[in-house]
N, C-alpha and C. Protein backbone atom coordinates (compact mmCIF):
# COMPACT_ATOMS: atom_id res chain seq x y z
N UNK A 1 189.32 101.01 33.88
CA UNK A 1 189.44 101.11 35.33
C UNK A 1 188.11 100.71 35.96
N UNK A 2 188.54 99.81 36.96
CA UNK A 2 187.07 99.31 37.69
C UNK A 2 186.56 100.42 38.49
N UNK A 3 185.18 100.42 38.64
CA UNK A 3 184.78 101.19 40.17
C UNK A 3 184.88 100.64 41.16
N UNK A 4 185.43 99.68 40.93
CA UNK A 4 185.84 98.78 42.58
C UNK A 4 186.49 99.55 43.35
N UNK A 5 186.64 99.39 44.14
CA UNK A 5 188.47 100.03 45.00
C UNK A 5 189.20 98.74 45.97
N UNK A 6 188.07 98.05 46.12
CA UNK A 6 188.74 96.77 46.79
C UNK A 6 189.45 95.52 46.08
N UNK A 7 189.28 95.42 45.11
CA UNK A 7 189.93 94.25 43.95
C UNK A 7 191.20 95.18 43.26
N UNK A 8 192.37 94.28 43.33
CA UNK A 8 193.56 94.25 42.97
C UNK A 8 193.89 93.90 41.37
N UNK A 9 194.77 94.82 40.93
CA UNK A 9 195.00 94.58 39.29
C UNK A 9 196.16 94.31 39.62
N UNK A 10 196.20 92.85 39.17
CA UNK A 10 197.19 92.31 38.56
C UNK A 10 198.42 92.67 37.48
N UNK A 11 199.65 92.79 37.96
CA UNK A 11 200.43 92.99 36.66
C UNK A 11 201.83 92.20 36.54
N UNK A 12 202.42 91.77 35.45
CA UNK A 12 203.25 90.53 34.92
C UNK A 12 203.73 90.15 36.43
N UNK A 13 204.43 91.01 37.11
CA UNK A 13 204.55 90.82 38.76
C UNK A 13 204.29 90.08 39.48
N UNK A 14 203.07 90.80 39.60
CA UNK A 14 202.16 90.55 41.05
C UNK A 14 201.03 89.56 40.91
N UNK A 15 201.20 88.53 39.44
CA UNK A 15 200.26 87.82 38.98
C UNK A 15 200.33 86.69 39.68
N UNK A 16 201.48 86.15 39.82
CA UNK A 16 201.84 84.69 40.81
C UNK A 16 200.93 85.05 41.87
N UNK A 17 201.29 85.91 42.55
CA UNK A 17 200.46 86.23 43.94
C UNK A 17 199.02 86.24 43.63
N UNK A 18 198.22 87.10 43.17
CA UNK A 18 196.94 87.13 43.15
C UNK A 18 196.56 86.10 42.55
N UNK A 19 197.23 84.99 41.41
CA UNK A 19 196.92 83.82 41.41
C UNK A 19 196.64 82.57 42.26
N UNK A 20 197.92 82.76 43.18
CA UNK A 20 197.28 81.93 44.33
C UNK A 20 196.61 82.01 45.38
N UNK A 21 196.47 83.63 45.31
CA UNK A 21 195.01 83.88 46.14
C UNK A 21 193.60 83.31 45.64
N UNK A 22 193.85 83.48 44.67
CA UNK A 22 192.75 82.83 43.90
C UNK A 22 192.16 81.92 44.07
N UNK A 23 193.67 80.64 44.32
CA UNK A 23 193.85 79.03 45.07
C UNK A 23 193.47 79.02 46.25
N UNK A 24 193.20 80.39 47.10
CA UNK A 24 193.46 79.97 48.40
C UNK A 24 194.28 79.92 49.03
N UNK A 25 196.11 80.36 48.56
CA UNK A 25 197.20 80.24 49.11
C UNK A 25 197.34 81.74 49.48
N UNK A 26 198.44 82.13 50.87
CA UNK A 26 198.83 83.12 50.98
C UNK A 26 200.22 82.97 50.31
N UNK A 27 201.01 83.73 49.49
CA UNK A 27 201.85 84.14 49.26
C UNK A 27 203.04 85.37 50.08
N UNK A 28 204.86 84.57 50.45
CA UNK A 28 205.29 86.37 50.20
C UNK A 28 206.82 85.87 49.86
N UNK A 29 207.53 86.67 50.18
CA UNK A 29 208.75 86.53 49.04
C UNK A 29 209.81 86.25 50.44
N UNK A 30 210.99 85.48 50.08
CA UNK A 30 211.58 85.59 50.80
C UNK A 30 213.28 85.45 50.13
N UNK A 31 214.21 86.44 50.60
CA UNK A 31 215.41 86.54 50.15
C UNK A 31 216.21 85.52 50.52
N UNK A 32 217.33 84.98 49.20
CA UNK A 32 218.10 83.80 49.33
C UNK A 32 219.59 84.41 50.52
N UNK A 33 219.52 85.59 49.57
CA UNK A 33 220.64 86.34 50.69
C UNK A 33 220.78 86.83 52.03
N UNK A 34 219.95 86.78 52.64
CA UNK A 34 219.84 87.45 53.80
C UNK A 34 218.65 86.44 54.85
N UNK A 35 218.00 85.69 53.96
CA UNK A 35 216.91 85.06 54.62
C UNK A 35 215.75 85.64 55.05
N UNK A 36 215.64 87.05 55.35
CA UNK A 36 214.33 87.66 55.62
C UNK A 36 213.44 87.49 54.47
N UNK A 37 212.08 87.19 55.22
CA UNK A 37 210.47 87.35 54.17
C UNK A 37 210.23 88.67 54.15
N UNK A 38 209.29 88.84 53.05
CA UNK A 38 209.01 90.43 53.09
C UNK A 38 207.68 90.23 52.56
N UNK A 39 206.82 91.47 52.74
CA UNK A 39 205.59 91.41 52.00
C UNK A 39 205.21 92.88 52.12
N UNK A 40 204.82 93.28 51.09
CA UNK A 40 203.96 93.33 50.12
C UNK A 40 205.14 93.03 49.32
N UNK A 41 204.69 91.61 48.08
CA UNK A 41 205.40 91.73 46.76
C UNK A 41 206.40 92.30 46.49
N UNK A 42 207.54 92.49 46.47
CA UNK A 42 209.20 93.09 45.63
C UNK A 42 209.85 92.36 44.73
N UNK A 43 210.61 92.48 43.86
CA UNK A 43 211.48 92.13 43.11
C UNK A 43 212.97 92.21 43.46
N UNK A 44 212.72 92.38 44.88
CA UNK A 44 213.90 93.00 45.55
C UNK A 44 213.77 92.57 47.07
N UNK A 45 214.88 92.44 47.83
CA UNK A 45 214.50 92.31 49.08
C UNK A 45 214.92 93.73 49.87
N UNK A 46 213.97 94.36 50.51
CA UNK A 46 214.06 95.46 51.20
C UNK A 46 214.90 95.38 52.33
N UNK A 47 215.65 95.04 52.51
CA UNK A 47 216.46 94.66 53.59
C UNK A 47 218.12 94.67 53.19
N UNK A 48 218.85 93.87 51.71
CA UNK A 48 219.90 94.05 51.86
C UNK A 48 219.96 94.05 50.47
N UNK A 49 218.51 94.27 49.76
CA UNK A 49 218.45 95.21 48.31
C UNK A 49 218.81 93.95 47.31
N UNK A 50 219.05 92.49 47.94
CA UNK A 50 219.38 91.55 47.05
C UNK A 50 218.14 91.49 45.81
N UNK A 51 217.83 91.22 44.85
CA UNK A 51 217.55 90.65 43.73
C UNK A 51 217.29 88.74 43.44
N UNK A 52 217.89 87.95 44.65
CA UNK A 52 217.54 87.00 44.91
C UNK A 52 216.46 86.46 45.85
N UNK A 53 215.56 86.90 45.07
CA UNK A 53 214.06 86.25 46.04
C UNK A 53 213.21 85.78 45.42
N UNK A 54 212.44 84.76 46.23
CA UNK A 54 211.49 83.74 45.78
C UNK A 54 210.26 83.61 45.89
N UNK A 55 209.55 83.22 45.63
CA UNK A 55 208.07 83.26 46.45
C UNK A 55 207.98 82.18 47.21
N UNK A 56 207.36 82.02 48.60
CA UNK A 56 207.09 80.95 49.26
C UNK A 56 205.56 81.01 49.79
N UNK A 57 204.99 79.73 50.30
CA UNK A 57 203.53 79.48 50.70
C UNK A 57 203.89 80.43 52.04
N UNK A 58 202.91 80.71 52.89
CA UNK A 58 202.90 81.58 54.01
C UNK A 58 202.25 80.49 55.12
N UNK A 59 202.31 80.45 56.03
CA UNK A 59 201.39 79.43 56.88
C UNK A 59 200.01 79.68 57.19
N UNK A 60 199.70 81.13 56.92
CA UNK A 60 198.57 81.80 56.53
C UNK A 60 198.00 81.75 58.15
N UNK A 61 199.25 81.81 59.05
CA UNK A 61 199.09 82.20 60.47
C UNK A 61 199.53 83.80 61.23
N UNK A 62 198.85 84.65 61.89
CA UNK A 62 199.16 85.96 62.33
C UNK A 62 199.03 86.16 63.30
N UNK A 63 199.24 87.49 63.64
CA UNK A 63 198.99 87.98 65.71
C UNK A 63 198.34 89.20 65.32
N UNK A 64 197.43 89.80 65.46
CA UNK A 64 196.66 91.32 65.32
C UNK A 64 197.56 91.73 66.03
N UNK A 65 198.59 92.99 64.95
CA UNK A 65 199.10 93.92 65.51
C UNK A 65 198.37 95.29 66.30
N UNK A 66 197.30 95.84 64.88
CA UNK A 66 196.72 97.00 65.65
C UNK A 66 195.35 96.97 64.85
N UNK A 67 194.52 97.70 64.32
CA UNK A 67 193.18 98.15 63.85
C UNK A 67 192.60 99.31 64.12
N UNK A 68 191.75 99.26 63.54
CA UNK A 68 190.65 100.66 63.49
C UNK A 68 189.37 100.53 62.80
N UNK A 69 188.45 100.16 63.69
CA UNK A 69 186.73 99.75 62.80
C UNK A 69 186.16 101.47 62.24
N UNK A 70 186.39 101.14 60.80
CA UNK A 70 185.46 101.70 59.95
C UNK A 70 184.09 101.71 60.03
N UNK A 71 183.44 102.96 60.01
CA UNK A 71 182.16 103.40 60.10
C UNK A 71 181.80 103.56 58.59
N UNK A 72 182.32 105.04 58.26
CA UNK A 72 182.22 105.33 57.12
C UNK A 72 183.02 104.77 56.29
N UNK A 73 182.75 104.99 55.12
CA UNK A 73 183.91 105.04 53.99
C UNK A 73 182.62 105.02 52.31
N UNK A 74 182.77 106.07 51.36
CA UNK A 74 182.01 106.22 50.48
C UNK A 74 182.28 105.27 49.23
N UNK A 75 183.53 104.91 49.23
CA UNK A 75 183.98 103.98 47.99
C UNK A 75 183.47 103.04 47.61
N UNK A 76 182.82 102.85 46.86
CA UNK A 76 182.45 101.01 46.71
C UNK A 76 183.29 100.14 46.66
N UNK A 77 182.83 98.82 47.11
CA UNK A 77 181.90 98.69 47.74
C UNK A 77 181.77 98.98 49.25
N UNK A 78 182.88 99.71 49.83
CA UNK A 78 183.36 99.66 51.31
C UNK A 78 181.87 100.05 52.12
N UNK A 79 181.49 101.17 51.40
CA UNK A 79 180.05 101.69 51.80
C UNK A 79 179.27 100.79 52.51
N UNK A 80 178.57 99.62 51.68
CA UNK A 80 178.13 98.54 51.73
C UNK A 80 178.74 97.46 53.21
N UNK A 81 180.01 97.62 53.31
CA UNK A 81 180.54 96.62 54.70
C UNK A 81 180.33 97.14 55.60
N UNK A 82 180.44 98.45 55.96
CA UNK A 82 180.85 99.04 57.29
C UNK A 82 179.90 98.62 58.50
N UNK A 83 179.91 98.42 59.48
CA UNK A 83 181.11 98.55 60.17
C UNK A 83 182.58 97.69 59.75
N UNK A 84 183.74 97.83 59.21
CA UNK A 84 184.36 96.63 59.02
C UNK A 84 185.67 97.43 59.61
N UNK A 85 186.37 96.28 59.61
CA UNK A 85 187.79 95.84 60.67
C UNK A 85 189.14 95.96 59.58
N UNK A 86 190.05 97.34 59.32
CA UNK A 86 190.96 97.67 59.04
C UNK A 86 191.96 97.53 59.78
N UNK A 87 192.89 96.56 59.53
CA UNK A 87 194.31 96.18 60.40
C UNK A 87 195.55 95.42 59.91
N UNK A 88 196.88 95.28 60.77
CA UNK A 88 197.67 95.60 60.12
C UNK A 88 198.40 93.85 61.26
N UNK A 89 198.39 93.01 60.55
CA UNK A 89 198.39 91.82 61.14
C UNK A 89 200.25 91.53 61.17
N UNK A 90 201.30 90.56 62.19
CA UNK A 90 202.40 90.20 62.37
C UNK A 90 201.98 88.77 61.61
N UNK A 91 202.30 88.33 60.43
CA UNK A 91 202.83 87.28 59.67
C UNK A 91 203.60 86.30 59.90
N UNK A 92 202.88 84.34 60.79
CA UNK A 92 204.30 83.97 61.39
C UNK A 92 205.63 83.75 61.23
N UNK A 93 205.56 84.55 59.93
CA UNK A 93 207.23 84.53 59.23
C UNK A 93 207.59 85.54 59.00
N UNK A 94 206.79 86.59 59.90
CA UNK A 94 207.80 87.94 60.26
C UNK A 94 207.40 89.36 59.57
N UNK A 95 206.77 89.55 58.55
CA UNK A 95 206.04 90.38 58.09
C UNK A 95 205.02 91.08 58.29
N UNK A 96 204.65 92.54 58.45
CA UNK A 96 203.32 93.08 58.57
C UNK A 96 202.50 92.84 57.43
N UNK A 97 201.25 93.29 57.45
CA UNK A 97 200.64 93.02 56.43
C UNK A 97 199.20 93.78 56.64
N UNK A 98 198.69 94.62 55.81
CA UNK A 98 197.73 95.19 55.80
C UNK A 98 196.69 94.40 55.59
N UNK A 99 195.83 94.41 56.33
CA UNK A 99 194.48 93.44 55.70
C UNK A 99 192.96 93.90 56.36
N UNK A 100 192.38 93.30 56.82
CA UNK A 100 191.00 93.52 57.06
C UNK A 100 190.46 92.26 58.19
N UNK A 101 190.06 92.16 59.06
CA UNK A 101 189.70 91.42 59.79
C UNK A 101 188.07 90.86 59.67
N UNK A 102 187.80 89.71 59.39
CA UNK A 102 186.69 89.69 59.25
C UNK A 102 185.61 88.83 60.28
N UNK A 103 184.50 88.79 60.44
CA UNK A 103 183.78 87.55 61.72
C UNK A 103 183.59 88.55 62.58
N UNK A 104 182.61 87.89 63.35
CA UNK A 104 182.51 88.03 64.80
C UNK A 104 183.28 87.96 65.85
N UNK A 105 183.19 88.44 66.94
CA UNK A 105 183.90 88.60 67.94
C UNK A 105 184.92 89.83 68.28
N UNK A 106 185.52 89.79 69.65
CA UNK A 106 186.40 90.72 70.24
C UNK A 106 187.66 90.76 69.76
N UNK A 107 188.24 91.49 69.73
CA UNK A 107 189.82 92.11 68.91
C UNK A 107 190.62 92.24 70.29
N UNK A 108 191.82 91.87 70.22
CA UNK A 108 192.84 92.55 71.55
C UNK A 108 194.61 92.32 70.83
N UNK A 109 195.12 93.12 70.93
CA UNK A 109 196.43 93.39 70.34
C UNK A 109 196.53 91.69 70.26
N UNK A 110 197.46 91.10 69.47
CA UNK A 110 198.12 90.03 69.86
C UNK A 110 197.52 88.67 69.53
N UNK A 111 196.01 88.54 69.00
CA UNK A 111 195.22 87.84 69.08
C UNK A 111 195.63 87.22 67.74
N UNK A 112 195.46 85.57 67.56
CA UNK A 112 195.78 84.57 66.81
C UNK A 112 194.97 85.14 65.52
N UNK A 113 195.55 85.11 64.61
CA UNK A 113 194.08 85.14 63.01
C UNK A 113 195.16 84.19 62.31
N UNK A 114 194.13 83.52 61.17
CA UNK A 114 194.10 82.79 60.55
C UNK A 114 193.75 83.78 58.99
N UNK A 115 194.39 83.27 58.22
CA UNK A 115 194.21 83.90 56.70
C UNK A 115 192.54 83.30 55.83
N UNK A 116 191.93 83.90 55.26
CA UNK A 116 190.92 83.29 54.28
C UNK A 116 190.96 84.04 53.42
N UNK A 117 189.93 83.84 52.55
CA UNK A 117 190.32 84.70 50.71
C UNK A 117 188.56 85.00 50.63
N UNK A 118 187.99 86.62 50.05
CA UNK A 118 187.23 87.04 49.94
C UNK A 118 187.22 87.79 48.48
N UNK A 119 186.95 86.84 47.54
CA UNK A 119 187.29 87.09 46.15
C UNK A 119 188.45 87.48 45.76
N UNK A 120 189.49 85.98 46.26
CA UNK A 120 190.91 86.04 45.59
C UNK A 120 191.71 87.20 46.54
N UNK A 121 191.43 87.75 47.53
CA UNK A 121 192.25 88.82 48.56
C UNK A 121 191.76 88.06 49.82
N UNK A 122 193.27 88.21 50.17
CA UNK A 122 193.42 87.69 51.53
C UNK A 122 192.84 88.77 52.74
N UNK A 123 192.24 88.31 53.54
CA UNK A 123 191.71 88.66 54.91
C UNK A 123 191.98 87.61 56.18
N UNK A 124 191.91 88.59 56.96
CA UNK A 124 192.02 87.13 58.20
C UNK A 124 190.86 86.94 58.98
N UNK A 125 190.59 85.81 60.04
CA UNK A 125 189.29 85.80 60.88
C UNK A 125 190.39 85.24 61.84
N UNK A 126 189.40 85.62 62.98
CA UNK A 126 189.83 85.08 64.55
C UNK A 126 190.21 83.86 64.77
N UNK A 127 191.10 83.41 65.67
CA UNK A 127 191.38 82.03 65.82
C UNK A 127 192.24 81.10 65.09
N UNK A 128 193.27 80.31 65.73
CA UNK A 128 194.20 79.63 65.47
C UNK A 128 193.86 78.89 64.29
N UNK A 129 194.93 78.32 63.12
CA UNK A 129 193.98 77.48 62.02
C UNK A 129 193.29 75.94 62.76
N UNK A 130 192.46 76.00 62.42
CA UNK A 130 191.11 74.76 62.53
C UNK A 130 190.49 75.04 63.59
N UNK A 131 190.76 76.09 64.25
CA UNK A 131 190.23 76.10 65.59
C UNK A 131 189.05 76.68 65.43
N UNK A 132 188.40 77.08 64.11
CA UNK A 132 187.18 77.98 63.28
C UNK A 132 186.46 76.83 62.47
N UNK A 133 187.25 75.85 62.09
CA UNK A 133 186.34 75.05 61.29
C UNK A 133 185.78 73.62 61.83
């Protein structure tokens, strides 16, 4: 067991995914039966319990649903970031998604993020894609 708390263990699963985080891709699953995406990872679609789902690329586009800037936190390495940006982003293919906001600048419900990868885990930063680079 790592002392990390921020790096993700991989298992036969959830390996596709953290693999192409790895790449740089966002990953999430989406059901043949029903058509809804889902995320976090299932083998299942939470919605009409089908067993037919796939993985697809994500557009690695969002809207800041909500947040809460961290002061504290003792865990490693979280200790080390704080102040940092805990939030819970709308996925443009319909999914919440827990993540972390990262960069400079002002936060307001609703606001465009873009996906990036901070050792193979996805985070987002401000601003429409390319509109940062």
């Amino acid at each position: 067991m790592s002392a990390r708390y921020d790096l993700p263990e991989a298992d036969a699963f959830t390996r596709t995914y953290w693999d192409a985080a790895a790449e740089g891709r966002l990953l999430i699953r989406r059901c043949g039966a029903c058509a809804r995406a889902h995320h976090y990872p299932r083998e299942f679609c939470p919605y009409c319990w089908s067993e037919d789902v796939t993985w697809e690329d994500a557009s690695g586009r969002a809207a800041l649903y909500t947040w809460s800037v961290v002061h504290r936190n003792d865990l490693p390495p979280f200790g080390e970031r704080t102040p940092y940006v805990a939030a819970v982003v709308d996925l443009a293919e319909g999914p919440r998604m827990s993540t972390e906001v990262v960069g400079p600048g002002e936060l307001r419900a609703g606001m465009e993020l873009e996906v990036t990868f901070r050792e193979g885990v996805p985070v987002f930063r401000r601003g429409a894609p390319g509109a940062l680079d």
